[in-house]
Protein backbone atom coordinates (compact mmCIF):
# COMPACT_ATOMS: atom_id res chain seq x y z
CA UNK A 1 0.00 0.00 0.00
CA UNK A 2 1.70 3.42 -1.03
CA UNK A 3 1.41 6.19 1.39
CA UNK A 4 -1.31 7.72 -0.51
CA UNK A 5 -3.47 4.91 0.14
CA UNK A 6 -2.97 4.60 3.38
CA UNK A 7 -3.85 8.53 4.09
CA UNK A 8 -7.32 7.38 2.73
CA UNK A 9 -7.64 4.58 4.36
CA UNK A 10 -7.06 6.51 7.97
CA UNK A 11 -8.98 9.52 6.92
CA UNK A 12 -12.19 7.39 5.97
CA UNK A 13 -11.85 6.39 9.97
CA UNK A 14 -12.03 9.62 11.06
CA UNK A 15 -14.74 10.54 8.87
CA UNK A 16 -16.78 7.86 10.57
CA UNK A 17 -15.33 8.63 14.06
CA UNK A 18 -16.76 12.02 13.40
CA UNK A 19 -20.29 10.88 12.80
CA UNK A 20 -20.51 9.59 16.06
CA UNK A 21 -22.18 11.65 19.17
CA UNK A 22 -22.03 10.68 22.55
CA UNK A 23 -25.55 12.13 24.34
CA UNK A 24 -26.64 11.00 28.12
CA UNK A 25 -29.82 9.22 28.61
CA UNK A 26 -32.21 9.84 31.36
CA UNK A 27 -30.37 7.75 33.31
CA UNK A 28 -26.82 9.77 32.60
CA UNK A 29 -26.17 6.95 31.02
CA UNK A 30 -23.64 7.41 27.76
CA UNK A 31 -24.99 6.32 25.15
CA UNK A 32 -23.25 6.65 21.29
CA UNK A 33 -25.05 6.87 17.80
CA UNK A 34 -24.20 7.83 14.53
CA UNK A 35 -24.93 11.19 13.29
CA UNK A 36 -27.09 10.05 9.67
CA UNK A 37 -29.13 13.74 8.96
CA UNK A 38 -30.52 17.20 10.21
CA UNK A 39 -33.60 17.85 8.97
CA UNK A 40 -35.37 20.87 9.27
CA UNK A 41 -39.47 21.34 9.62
CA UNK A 42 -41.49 24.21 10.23
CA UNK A 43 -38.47 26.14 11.62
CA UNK A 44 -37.18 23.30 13.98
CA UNK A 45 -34.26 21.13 13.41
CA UNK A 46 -34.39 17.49 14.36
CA UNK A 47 -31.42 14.98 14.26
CA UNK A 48 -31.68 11.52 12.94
CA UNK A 49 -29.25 9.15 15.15
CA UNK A 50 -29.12 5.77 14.65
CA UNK A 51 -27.75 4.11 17.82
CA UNK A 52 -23.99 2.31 17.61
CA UNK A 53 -25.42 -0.60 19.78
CA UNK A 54 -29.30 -1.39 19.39
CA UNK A 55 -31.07 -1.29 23.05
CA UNK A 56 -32.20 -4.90 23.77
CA UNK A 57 -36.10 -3.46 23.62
CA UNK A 58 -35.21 -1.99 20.38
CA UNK A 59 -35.63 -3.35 16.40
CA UNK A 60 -32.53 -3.21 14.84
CA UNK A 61 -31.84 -0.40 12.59
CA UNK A 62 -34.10 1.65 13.85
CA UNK A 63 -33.58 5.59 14.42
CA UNK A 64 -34.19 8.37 16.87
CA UNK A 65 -35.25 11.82 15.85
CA UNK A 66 -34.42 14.13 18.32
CA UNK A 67 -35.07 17.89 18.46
CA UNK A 68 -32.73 20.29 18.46
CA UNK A 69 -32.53 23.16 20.92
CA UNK A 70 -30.21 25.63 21.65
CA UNK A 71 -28.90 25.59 25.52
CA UNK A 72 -28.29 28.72 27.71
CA UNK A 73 -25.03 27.85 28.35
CA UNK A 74 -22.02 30.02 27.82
CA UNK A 75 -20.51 27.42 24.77
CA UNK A 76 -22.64 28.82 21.90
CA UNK A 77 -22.43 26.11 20.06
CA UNK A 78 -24.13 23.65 22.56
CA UNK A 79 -27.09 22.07 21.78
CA UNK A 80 -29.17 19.45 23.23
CA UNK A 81 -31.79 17.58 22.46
CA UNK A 82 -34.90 16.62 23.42
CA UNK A 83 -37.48 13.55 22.55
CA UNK A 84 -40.67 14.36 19.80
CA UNK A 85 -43.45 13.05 21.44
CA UNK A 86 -45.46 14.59 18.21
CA UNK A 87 -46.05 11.52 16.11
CA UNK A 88 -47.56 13.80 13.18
CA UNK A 89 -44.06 15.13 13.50
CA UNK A 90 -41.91 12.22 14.08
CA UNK A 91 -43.62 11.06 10.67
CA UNK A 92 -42.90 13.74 8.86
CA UNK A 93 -39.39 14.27 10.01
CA UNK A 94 -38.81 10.44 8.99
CA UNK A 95 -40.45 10.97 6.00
CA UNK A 96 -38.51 13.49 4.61
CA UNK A 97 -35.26 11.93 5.66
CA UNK A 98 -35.99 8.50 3.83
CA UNK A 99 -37.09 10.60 0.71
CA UNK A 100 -33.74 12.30 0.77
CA UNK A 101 -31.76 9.05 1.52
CA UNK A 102 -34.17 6.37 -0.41
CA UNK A 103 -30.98 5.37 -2.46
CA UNK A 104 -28.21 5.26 0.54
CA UNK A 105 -30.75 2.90 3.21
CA UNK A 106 -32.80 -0.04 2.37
CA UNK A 107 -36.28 1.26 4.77
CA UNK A 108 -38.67 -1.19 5.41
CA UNK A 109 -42.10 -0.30 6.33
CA UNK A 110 -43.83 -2.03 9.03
């Protein structure tokens, strides 16, 4: 492998290292997903995460859309994010994202 290759390989790793959040549960638990999309609806951003390790009461492959909100802290470029409990927008939200991605994910609809 010449030394071109090899800067590929490693910076395809950090690409993918980079996709990955770390966010605390309600337990303050870590927990670690992949960042997949932002999408933004009706002036609101949401964040599709798929989670690293599926939760044992979880289907596998399935994602979270979480809301994004700015914090008061003094880091402006905090965020956190909070649970949709807005099915209408949950569906929408995924909606959107697999119309945008319907040639990168294989969805299946249950």
């Amino acid at each position: 492998m010449n030394e071109n290759e090899n800067n590929n390989v490693n910076n395809e790793e950090n690409e993918e290292l980079d996709n990955i959040i770390v966010l605390n549960d309600e337990n303050g638990e870590e927990v670690s997903f992949e960042f997949l999309d932002l999408i933004e609806l009706d002036g609101e951003e949401y964040v599709v995460l798929l989670p690293t390790e599926e939760p044992e009461d979880e289907e596998a492959g399935e994602v979270v859309i979480l809301k994004a909100e700015d914090t008061d802290s003094e880091n402006e470029d905090e965020e956190s994010y909070v649970s949709v409990d807005d099915e209408d927008v949950l569906n929408q939200v995924f909606e959107i994202f697999k119309e945008k991605f319907k040639d990168e994910f294989n969805f299946i609809d249950e």
